[in-house]
PDB file of N, CA and C in Angstrom:
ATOM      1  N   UNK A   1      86.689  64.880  45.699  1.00  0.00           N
ATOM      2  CA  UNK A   1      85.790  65.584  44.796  1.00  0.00           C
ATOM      3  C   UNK A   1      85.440  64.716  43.597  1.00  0.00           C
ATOM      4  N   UNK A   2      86.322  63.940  43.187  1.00  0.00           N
ATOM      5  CA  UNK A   2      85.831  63.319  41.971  1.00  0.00           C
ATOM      6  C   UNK A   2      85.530  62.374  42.113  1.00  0.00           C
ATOM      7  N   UNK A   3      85.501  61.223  43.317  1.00  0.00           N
ATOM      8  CA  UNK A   3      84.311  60.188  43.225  1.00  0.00           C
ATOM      9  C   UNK A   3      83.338  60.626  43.945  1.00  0.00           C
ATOM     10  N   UNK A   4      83.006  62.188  44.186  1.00  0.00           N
ATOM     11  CA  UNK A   4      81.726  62.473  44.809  1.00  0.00           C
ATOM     12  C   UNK A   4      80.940  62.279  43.030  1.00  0.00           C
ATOM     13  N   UNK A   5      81.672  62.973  42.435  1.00  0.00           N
ATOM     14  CA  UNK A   5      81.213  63.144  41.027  1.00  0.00           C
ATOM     15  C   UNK A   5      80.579  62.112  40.565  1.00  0.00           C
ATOM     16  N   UNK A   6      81.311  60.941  40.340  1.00  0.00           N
ATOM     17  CA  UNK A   6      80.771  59.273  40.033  1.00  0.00           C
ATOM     18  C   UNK A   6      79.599  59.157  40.524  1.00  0.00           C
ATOM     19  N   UNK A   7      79.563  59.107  41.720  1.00  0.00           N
ATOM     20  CA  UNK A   7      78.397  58.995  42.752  1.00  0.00           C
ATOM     21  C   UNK A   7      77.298  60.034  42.219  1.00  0.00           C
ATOM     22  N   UNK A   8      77.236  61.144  42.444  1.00  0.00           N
ATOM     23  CA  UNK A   8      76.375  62.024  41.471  1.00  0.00           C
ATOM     24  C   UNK A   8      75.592  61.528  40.139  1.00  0.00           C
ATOM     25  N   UNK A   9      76.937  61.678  39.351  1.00  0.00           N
ATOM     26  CA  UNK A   9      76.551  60.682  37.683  1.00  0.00           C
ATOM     27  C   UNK A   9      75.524  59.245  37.565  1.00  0.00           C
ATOM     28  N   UNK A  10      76.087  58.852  38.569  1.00  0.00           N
ATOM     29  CA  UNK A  10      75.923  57.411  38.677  1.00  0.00           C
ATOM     30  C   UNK A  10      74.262  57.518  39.262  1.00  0.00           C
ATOM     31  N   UNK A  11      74.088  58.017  39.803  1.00  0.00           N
ATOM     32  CA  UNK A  11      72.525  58.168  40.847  1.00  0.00           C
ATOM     33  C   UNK A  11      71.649  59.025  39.528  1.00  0.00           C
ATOM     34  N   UNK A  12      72.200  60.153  39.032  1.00  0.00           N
ATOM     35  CA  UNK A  12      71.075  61.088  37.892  1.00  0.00           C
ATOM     36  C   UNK A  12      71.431  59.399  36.778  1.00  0.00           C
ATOM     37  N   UNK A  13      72.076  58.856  36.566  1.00  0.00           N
ATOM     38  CA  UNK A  13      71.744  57.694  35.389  1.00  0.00           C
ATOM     39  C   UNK A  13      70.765  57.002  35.896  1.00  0.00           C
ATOM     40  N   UNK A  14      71.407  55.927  37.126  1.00  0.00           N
ATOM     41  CA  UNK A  14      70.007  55.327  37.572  1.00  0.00           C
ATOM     42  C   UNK A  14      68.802  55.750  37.464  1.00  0.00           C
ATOM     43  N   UNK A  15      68.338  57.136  37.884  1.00  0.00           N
ATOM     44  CA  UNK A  15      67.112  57.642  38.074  1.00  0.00           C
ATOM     45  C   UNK A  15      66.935  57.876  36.741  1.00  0.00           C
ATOM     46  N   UNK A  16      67.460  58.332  35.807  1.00  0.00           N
ATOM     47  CA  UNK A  16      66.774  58.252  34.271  1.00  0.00           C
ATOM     48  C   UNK A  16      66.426  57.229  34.038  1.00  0.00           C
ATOM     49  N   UNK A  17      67.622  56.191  34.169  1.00  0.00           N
ATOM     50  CA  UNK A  17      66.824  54.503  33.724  1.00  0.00           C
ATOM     51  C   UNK A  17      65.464  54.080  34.292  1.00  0.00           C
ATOM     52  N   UNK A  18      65.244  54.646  35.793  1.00  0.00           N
ATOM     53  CA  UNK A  18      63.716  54.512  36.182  1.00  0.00           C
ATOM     54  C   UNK A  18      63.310  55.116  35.391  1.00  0.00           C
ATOM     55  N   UNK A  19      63.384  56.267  35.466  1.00  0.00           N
ATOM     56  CA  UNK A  19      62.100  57.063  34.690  1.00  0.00           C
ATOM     57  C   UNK A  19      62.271  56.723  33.152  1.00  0.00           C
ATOM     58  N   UNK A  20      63.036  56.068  32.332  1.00  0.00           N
ATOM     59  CA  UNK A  20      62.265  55.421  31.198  1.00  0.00           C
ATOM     60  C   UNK A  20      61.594  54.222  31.320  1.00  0.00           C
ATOM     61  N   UNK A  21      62.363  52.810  32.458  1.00  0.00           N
ATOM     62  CA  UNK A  21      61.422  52.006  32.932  1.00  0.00           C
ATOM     63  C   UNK A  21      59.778  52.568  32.759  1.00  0.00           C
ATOM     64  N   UNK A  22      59.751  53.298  33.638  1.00  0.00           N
ATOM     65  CA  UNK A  22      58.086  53.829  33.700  1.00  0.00           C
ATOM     66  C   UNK A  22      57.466  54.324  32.934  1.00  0.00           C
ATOM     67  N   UNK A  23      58.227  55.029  32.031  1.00  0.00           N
ATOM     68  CA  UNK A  23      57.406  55.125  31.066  1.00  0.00           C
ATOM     69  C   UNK A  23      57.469  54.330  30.077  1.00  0.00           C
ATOM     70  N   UNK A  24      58.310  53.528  29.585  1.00  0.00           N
ATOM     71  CA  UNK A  24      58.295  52.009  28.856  1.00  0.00           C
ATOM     72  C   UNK A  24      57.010  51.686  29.367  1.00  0.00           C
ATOM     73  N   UNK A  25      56.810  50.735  30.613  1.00  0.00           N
ATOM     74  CA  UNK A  25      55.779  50.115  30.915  1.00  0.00           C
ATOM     75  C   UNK A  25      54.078  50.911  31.148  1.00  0.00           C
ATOM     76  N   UNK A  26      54.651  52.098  30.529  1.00  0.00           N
ATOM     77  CA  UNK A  26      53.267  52.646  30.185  1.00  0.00           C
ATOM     78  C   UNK A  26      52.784  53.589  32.256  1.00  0.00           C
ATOM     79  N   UNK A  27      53.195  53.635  32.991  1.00  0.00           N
ATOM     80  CA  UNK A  27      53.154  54.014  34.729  1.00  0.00           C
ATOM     81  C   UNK A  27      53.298  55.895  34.423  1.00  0.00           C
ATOM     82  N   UNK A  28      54.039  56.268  33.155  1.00  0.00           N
ATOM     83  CA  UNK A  28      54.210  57.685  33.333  1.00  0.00           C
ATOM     84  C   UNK A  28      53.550  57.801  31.683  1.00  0.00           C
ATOM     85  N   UNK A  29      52.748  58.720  31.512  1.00  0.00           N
ATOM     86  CA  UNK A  29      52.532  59.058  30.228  1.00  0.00           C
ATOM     87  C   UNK A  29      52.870  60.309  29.906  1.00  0.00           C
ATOM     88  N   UNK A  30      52.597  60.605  28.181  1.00  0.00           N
ATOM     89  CA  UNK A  30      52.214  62.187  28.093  1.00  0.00           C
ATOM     90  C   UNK A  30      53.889  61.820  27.348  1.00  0.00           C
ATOM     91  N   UNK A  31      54.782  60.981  26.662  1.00  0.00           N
ATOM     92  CA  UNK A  31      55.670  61.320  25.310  1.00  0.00           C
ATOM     93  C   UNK A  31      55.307  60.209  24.740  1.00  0.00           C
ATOM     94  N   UNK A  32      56.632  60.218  23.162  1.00  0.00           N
ATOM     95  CA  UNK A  32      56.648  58.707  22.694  1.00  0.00           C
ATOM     96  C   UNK A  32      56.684  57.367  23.268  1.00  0.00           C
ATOM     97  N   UNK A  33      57.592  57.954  24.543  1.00  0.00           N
ATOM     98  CA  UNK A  33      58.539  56.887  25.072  1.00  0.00           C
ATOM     99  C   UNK A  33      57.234  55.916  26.030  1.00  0.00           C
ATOM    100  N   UNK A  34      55.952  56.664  25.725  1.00  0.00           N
ATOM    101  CA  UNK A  34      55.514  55.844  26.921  1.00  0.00           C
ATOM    102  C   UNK A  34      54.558  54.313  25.876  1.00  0.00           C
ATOM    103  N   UNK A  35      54.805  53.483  26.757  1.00  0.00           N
ATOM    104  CA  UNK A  35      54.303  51.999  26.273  1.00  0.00           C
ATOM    105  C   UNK A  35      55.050  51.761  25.465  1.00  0.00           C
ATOM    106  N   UNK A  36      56.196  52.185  25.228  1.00  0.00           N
ATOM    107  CA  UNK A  36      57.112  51.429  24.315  1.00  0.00           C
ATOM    108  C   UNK A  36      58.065  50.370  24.978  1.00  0.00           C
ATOM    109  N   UNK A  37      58.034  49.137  24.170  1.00  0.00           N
ATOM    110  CA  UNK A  37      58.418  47.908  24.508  1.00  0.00           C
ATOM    111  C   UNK A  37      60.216  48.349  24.877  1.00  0.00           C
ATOM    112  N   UNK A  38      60.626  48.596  24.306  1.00  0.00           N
ATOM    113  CA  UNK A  38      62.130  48.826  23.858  1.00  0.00           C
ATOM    114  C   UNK A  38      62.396  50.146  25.095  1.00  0.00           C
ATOM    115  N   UNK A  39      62.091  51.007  25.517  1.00  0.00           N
ATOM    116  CA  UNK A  39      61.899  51.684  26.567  1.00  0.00           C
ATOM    117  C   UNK A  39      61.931  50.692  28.045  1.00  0.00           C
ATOM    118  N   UNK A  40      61.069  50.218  28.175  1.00  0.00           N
ATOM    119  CA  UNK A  40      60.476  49.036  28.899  1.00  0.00           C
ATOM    120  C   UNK A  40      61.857  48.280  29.469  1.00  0.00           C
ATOM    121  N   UNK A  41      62.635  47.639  28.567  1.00  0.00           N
ATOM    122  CA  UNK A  41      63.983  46.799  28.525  1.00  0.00           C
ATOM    123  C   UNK A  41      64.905  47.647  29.192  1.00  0.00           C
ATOM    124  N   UNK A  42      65.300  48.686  27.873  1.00  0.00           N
ATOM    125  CA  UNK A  42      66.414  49.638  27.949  1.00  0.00           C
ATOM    126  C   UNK A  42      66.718  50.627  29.644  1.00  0.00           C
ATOM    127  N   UNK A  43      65.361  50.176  29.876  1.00  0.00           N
ATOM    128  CA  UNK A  43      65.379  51.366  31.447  1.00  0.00           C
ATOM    129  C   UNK A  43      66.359  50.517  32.815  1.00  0.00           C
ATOM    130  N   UNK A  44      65.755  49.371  32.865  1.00  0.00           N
ATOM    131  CA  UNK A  44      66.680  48.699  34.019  1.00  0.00           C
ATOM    132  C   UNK A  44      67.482  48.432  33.784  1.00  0.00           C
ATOM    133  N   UNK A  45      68.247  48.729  32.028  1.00  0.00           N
ATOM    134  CA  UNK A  45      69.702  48.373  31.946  1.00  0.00           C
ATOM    135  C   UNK A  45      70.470  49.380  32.279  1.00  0.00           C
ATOM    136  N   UNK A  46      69.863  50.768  32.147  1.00  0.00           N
ATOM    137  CA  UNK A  46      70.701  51.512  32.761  1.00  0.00           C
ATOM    138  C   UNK A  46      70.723  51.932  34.042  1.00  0.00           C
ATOM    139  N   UNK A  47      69.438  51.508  34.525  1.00  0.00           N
ATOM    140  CA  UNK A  47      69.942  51.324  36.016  1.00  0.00           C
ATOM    141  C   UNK A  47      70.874  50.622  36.499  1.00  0.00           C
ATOM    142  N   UNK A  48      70.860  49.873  35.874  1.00  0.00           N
ATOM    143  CA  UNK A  48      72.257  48.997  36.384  1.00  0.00           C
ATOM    144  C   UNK A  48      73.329  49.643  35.859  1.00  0.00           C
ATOM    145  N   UNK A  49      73.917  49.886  34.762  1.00  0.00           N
ATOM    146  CA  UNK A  49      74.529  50.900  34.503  1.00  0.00           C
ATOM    147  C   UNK A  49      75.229  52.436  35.431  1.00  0.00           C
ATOM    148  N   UNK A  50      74.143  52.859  35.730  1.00  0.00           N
ATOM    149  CA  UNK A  50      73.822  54.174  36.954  1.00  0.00           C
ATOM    150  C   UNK A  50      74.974  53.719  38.256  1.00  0.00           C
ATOM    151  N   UNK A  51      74.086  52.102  38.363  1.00  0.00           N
ATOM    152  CA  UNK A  51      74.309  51.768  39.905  1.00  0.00           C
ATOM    153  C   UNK A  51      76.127  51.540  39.836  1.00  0.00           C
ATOM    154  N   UNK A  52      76.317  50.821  38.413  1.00  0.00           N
ATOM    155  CA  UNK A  52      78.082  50.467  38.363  1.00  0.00           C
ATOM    156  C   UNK A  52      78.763  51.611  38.192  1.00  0.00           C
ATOM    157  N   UNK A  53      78.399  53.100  37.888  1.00  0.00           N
ATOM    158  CA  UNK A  53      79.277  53.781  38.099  1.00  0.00           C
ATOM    159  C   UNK A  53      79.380  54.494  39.271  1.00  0.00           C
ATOM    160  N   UNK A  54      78.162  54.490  40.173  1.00  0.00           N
ATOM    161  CA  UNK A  54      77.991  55.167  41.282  1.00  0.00           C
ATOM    162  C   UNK A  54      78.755  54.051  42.411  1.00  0.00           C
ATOM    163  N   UNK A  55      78.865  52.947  42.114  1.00  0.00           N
ATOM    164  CA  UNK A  55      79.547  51.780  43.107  1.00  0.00           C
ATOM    165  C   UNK A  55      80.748  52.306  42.582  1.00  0.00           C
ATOM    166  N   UNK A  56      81.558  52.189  41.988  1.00  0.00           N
ATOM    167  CA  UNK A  56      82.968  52.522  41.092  1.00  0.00           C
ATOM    168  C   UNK A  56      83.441  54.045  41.953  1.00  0.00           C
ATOM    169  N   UNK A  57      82.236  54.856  41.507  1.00  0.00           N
ATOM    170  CA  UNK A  57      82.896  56.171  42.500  1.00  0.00           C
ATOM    171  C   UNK A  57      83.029  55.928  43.847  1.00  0.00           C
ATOM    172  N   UNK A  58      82.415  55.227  44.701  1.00  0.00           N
ATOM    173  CA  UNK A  58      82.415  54.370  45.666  1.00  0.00           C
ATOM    174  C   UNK A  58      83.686  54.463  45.842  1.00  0.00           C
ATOM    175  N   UNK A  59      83.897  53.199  45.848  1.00  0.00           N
ATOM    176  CA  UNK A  59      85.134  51.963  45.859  1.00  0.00           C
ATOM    177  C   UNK A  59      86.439  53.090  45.471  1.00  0.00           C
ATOM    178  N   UNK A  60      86.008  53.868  44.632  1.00  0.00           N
ATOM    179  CA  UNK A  60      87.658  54.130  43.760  1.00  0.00           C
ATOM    180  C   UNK A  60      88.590  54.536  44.952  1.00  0.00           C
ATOM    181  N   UNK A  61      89.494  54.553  44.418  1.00  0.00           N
ATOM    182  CA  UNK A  61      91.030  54.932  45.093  1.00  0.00           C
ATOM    183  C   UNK A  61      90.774  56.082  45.531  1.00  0.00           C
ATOM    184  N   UNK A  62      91.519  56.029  47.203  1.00  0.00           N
ATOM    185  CA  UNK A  62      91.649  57.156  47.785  1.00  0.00           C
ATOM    186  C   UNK A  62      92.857  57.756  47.524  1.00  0.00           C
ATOM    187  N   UNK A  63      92.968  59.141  47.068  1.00  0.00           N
ATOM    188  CA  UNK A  63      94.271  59.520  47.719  1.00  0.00           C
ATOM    189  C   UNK A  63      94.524  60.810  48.957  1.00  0.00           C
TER     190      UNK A  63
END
C-alpha cells in the first residue's frame, strides 16, 4: 500500500510539473503562470522530481 502511494504522488507531481512546463512556455493559457520564464524552468524540474519519487516507490523495500 505505501509504495503504491509513492507511485501515485510521484505521477500527480510529474504531471503538475508538465502542466506548469506548458504553461511557462506559453502552450496552455488563461493564468499568471502562462509565458512566464521561471514557470518555463521550474516545470521539468519537477518532473524530474515526480519521476524520483515515483521510481523510489518503485524500487522501495518489500516486505
Amino acid at each position: 500500500m505505501r509504495k503504491s502511494l509513492w507511485v501515485v504522488v510521484g505521477g500527480v507531481v510529474a504531471v503538475l510539473g508538465l502542466l506548469f512546463t506548458l504553461q511557462g512556455t506559453g502552450v496552455i493559457g488563461g493564468s499568471a503562470m502562462s509565458g512566464n520564464t521561471f514557470w518555463a524552468v521550474a516545470g521539468p524540474i519537477i518532473i524530474v522530481i515526480g519521476l524520483v519519487v515515483a521510481a523510489a516507490g518503485v524500487r522501495g523495500r518489500g516486505r
